[in-house]
PDB file of N, CA and C in Angstrom:
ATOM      1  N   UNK A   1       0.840  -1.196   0.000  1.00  0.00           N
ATOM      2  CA  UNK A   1       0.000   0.000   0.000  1.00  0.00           C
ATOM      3  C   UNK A   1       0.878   1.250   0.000  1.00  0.00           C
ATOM      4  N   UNK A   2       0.353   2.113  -0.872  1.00  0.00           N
ATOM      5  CA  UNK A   2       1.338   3.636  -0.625  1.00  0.00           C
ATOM      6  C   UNK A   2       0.946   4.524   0.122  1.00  0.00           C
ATOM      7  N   UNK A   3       1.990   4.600   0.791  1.00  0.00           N
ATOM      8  CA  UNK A   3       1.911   5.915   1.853  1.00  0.00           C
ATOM      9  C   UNK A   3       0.797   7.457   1.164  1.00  0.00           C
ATOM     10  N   UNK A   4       0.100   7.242   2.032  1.00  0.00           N
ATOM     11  CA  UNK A   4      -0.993   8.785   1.911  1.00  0.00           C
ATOM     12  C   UNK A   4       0.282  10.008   2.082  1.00  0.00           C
ATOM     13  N   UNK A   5       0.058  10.786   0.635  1.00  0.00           N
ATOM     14  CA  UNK A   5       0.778  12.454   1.007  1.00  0.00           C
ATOM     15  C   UNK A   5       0.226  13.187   1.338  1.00  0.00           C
ATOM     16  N   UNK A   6       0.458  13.982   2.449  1.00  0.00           N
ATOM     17  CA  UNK A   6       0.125  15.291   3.537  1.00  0.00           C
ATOM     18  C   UNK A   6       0.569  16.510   2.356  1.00  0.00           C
ATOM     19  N   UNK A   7      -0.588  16.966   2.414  1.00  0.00           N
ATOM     20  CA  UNK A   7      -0.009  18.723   1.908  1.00  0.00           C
ATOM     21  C   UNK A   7      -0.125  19.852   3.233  1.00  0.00           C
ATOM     22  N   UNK A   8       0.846  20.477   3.059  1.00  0.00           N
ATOM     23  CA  UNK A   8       1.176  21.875   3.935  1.00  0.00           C
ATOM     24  C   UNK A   8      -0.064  22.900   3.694  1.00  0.00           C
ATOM     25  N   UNK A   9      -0.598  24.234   4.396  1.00  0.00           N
ATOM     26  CA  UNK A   9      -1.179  25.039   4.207  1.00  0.00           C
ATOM     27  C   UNK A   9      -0.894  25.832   3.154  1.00  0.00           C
ATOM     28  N   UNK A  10       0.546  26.095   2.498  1.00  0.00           N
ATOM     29  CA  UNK A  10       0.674  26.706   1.589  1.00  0.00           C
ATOM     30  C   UNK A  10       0.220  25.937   0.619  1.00  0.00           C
ATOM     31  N   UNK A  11       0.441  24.583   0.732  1.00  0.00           N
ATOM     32  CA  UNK A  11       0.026  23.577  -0.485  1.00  0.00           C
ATOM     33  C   UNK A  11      -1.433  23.752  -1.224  1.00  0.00           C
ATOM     34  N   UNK A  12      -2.524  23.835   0.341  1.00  0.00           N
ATOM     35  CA  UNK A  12      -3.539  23.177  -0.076  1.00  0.00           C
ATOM     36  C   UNK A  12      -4.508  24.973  -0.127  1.00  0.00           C
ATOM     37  N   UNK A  13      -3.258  25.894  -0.037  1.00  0.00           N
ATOM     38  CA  UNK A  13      -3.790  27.186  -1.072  1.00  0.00           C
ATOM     39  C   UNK A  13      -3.498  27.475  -2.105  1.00  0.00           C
ATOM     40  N   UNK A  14      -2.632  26.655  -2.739  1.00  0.00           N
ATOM     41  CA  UNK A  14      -2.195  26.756  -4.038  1.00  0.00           C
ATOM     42  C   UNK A  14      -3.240  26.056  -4.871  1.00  0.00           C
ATOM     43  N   UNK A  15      -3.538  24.702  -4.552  1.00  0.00           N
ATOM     44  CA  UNK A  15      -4.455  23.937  -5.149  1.00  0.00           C
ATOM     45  C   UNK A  15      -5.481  24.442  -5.089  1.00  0.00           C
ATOM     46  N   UNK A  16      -6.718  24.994  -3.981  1.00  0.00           N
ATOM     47  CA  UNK A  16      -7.881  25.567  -4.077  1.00  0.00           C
ATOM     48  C   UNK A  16      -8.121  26.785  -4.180  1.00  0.00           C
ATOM     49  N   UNK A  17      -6.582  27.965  -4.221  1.00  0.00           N
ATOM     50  CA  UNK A  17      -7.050  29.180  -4.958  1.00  0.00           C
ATOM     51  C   UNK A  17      -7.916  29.835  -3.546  1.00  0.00           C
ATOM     52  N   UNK A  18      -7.749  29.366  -2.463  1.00  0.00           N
ATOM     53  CA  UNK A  18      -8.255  29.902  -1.526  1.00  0.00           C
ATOM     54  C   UNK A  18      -7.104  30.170  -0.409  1.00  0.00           C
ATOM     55  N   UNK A  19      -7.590  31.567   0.943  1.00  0.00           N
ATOM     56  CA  UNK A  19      -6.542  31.776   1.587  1.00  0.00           C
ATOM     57  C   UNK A  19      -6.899  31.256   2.649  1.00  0.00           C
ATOM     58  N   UNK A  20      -5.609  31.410   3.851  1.00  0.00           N
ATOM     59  CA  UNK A  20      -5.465  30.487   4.672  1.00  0.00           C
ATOM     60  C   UNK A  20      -7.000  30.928   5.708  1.00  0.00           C
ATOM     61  N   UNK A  21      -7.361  31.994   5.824  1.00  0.00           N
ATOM     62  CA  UNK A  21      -8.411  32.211   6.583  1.00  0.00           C
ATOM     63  C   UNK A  21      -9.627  31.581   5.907  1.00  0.00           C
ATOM     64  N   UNK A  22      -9.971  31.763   4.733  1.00  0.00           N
ATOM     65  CA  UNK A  22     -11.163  30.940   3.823  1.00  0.00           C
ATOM     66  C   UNK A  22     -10.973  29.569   4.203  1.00  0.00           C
ATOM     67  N   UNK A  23      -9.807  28.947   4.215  1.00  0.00           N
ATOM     68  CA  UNK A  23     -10.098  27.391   3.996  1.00  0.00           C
ATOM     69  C   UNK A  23     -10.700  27.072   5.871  1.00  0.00           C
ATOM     70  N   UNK A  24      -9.555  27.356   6.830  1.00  0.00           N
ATOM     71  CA  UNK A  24      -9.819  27.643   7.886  1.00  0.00           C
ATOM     72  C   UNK A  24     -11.581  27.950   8.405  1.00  0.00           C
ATOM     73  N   UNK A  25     -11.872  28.499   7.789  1.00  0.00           N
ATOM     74  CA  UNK A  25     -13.511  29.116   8.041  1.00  0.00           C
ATOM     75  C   UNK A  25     -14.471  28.319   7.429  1.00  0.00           C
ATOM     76  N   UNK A  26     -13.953  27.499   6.492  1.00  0.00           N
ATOM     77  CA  UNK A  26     -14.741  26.089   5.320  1.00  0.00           C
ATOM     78  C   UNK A  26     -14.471  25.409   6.270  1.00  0.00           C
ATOM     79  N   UNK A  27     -13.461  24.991   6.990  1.00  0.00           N
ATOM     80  CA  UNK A  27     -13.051  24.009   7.832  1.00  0.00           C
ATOM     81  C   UNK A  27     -13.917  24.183   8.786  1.00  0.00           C
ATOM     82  N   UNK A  28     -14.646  24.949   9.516  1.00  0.00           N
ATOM     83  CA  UNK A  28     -15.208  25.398  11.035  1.00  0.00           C
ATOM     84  C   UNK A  28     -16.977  25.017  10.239  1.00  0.00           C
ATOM     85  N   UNK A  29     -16.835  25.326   9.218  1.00  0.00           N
ATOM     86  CA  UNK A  29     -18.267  25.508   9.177  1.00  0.00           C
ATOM     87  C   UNK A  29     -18.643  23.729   8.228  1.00  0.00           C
ATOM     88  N   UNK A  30     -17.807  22.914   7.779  1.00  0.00           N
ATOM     89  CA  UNK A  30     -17.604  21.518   7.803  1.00  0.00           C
ATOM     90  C   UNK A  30     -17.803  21.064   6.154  1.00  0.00           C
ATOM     91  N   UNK A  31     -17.331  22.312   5.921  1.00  0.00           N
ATOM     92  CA  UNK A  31     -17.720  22.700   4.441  1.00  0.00           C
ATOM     93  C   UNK A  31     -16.205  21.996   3.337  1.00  0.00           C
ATOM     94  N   UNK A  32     -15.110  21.806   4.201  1.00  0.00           N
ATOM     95  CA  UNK A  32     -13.806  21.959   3.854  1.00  0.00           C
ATOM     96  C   UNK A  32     -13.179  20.381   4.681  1.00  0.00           C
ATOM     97  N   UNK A  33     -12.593  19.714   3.945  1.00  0.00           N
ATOM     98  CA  UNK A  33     -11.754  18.532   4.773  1.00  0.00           C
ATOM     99  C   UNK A  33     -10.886  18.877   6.043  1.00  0.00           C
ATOM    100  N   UNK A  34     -11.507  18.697   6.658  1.00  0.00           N
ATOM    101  CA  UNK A  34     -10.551  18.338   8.480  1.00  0.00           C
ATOM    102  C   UNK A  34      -9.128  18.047   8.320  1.00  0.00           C
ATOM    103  N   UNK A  35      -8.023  19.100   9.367  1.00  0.00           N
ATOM    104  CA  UNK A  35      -6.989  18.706   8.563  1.00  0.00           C
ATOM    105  C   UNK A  35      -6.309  17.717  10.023  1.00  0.00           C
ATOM    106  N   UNK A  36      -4.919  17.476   9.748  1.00  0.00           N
ATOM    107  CA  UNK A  36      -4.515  16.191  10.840  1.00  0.00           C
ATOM    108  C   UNK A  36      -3.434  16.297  11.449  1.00  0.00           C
ATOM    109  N   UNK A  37      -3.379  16.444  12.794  1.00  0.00           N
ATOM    110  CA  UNK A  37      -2.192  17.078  13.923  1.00  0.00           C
ATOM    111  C   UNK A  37      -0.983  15.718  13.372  1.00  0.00           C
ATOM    112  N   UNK A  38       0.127  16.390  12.699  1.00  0.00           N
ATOM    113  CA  UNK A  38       1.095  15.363  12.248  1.00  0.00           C
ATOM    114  C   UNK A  38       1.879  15.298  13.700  1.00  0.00           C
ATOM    115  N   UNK A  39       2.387  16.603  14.363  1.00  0.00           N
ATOM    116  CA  UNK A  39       3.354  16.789  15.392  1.00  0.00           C
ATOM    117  C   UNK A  39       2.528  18.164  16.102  1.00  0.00           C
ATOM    118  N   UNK A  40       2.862  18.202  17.119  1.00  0.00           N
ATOM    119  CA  UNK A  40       2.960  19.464  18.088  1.00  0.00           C
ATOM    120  C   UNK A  40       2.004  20.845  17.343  1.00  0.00           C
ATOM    121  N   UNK A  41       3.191  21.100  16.650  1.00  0.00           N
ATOM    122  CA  UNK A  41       3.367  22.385  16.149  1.00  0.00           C
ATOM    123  C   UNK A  41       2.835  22.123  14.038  1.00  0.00           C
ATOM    124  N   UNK A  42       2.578  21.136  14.013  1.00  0.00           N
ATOM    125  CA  UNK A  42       2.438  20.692  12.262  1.00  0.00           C
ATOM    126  C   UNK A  42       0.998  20.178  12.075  1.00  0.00           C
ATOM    127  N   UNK A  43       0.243  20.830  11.198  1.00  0.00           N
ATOM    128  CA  UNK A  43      -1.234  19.997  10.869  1.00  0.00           C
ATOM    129  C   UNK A  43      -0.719  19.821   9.493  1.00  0.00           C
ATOM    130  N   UNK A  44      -1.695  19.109   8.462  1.00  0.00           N
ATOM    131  CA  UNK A  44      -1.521  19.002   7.033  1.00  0.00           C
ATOM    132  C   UNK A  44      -2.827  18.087   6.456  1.00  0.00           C
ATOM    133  N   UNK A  45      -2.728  18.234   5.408  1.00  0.00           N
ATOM    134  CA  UNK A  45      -4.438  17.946   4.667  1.00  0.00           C
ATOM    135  C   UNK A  45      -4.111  16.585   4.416  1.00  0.00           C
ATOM    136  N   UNK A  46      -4.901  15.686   4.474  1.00  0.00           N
ATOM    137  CA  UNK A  46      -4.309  14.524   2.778  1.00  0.00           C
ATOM    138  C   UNK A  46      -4.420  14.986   1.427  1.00  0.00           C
ATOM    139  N   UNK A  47      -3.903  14.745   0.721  1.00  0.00           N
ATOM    140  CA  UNK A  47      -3.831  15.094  -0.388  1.00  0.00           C
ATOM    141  C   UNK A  47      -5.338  14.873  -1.323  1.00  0.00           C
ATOM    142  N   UNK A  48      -5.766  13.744  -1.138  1.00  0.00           N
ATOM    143  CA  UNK A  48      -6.710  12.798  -2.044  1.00  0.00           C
ATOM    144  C   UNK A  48      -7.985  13.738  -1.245  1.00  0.00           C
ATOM    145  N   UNK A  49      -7.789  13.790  -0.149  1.00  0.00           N
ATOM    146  CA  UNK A  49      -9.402  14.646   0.133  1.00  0.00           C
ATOM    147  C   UNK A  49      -9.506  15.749  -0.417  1.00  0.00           C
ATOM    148  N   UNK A  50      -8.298  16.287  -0.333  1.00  0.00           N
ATOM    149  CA  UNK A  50      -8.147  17.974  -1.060  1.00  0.00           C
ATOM    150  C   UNK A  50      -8.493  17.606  -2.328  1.00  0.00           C
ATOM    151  N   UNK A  51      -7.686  16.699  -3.396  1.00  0.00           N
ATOM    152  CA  UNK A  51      -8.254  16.464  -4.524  1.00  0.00           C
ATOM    153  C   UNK A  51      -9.875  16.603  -4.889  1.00  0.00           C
ATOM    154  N   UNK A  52     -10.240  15.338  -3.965  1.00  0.00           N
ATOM    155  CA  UNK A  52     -12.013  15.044  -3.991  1.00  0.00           C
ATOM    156  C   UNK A  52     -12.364  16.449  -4.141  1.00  0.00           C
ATOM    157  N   UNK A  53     -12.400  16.861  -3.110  1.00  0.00           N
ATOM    158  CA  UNK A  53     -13.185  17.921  -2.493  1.00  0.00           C
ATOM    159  C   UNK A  53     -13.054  18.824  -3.870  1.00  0.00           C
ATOM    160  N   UNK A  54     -11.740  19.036  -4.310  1.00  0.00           N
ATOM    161  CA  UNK A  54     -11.418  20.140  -5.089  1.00  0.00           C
ATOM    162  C   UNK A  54     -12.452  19.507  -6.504  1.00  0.00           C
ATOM    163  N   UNK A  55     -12.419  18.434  -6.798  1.00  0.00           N
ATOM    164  CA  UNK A  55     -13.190  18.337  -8.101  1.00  0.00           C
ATOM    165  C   UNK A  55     -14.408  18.151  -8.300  1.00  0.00           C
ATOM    166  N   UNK A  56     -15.082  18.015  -6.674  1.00  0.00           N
ATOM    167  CA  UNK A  56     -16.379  18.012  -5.948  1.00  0.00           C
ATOM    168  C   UNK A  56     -17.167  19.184  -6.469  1.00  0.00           C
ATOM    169  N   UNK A  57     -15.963  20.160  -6.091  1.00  0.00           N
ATOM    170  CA  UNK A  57     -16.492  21.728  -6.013  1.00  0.00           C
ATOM    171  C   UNK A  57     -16.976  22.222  -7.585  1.00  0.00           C
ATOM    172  N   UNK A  58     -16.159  21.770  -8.494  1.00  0.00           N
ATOM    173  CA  UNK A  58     -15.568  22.002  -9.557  1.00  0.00           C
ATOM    174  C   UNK A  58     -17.475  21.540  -9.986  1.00  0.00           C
ATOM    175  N   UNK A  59     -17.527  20.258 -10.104  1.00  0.00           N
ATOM    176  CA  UNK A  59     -18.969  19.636 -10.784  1.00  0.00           C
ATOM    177  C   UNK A  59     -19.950  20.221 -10.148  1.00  0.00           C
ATOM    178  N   UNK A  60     -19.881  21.085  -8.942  1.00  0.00           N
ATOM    179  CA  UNK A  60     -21.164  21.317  -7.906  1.00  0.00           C
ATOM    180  C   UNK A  60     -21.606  22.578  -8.707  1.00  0.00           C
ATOM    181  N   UNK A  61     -20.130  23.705  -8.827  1.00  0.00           N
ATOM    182  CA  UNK A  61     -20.071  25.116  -9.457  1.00  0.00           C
ATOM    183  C   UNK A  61     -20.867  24.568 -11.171  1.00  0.00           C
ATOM    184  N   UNK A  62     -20.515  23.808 -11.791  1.00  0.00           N
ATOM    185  CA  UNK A  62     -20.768  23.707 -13.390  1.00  0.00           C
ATOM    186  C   UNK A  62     -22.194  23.054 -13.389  1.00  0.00           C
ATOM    187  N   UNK A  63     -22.556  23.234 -12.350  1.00  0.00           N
ATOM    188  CA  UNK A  63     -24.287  22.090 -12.206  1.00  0.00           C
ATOM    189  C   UNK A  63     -25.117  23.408 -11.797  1.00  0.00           C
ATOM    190  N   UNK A  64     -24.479  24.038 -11.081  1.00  0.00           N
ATOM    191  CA  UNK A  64     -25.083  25.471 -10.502  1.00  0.00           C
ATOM    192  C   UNK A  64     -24.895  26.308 -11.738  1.00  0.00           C
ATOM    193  N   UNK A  65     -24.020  26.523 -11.979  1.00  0.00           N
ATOM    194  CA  UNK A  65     -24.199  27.926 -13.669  1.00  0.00           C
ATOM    195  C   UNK A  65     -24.659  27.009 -14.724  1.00  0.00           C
ATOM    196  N   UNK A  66     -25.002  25.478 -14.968  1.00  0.00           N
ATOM    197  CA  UNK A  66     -25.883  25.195 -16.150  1.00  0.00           C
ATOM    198  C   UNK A  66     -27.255  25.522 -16.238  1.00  0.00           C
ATOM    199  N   UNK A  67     -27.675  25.304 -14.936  1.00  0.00           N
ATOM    200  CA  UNK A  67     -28.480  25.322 -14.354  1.00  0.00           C
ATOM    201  C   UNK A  67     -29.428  26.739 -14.585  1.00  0.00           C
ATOM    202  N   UNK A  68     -28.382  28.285 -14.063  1.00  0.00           N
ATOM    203  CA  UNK A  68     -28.633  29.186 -14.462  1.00  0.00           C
ATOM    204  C   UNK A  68     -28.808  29.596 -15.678  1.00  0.00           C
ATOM    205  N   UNK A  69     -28.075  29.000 -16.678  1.00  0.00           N
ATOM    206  CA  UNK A  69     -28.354  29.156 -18.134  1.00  0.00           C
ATOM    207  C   UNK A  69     -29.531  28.634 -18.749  1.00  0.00           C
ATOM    208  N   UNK A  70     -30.094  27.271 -18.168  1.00  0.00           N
ATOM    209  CA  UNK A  70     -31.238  27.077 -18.828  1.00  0.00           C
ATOM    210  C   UNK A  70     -32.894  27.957 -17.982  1.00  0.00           C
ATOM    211  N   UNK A  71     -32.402  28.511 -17.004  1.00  0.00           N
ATOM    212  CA  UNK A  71     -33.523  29.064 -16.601  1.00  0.00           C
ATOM    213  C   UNK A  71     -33.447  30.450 -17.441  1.00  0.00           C
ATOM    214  N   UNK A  72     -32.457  31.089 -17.595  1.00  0.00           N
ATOM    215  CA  UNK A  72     -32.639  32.096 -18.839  1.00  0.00           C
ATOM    216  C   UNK A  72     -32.762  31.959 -20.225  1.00  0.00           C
ATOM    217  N   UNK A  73     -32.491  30.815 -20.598  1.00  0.00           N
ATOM    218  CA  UNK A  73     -32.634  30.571 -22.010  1.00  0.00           C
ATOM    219  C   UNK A  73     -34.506  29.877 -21.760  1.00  0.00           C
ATOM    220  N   UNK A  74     -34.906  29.574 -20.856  1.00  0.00           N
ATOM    221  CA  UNK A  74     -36.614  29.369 -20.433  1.00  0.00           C
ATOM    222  C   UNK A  74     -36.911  30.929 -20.816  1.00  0.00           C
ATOM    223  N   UNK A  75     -36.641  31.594 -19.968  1.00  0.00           N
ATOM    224  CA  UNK A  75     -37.321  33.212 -19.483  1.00  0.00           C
ATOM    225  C   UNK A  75     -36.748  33.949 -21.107  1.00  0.00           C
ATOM    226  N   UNK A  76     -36.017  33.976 -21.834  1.00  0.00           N
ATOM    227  CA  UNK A  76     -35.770  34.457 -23.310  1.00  0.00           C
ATOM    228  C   UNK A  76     -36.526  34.165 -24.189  1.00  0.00           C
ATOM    229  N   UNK A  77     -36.570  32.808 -24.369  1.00  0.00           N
ATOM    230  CA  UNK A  77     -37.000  31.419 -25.591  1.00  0.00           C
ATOM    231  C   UNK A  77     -38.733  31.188 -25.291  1.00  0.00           C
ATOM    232  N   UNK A  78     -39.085  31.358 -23.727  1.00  0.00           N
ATOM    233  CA  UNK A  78     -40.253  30.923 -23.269  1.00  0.00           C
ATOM    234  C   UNK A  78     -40.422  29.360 -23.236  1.00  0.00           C
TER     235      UNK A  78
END
């Protein structure tokens, strides 16, 4: 089995384009993957949830603006 990779906070703002207070505040409100006390002083994401999550978001956003398009092409077209 292969070892699960941990991403850092800088990591897992690079990947979601979000800052450390946004993800933090997704995190509180259970919106965002839970991250995991490695040591003391070190938390870090898994990688594969950040993934999920990230391509989660991705199909949720493109289901939500199709969505909007056919209710205006209704209200245009009739």
């Amino acid at each position: 089995m292969l070892s699960e990779r941990y991403l850092k906070i800088e990591e897992v703002v690079k990947v979601t384009s979000y800052s450390r207070a946004q993800i933090y505040r997704l995190m509180k409100s259970g919106e965002f993957p839970s991250s995991y006390r490695l040591s003391k002083n070190r938390v870090a994401w898994k990688e594969t949830e950040i993934r999920n999550w990230s391509e989660n978001r991705k199909s949720t956003t493109l289901m939500v603006e199709l969505d909007r398009s056919q209710k205006l092409l209704k209200e245009v077209w009739g």
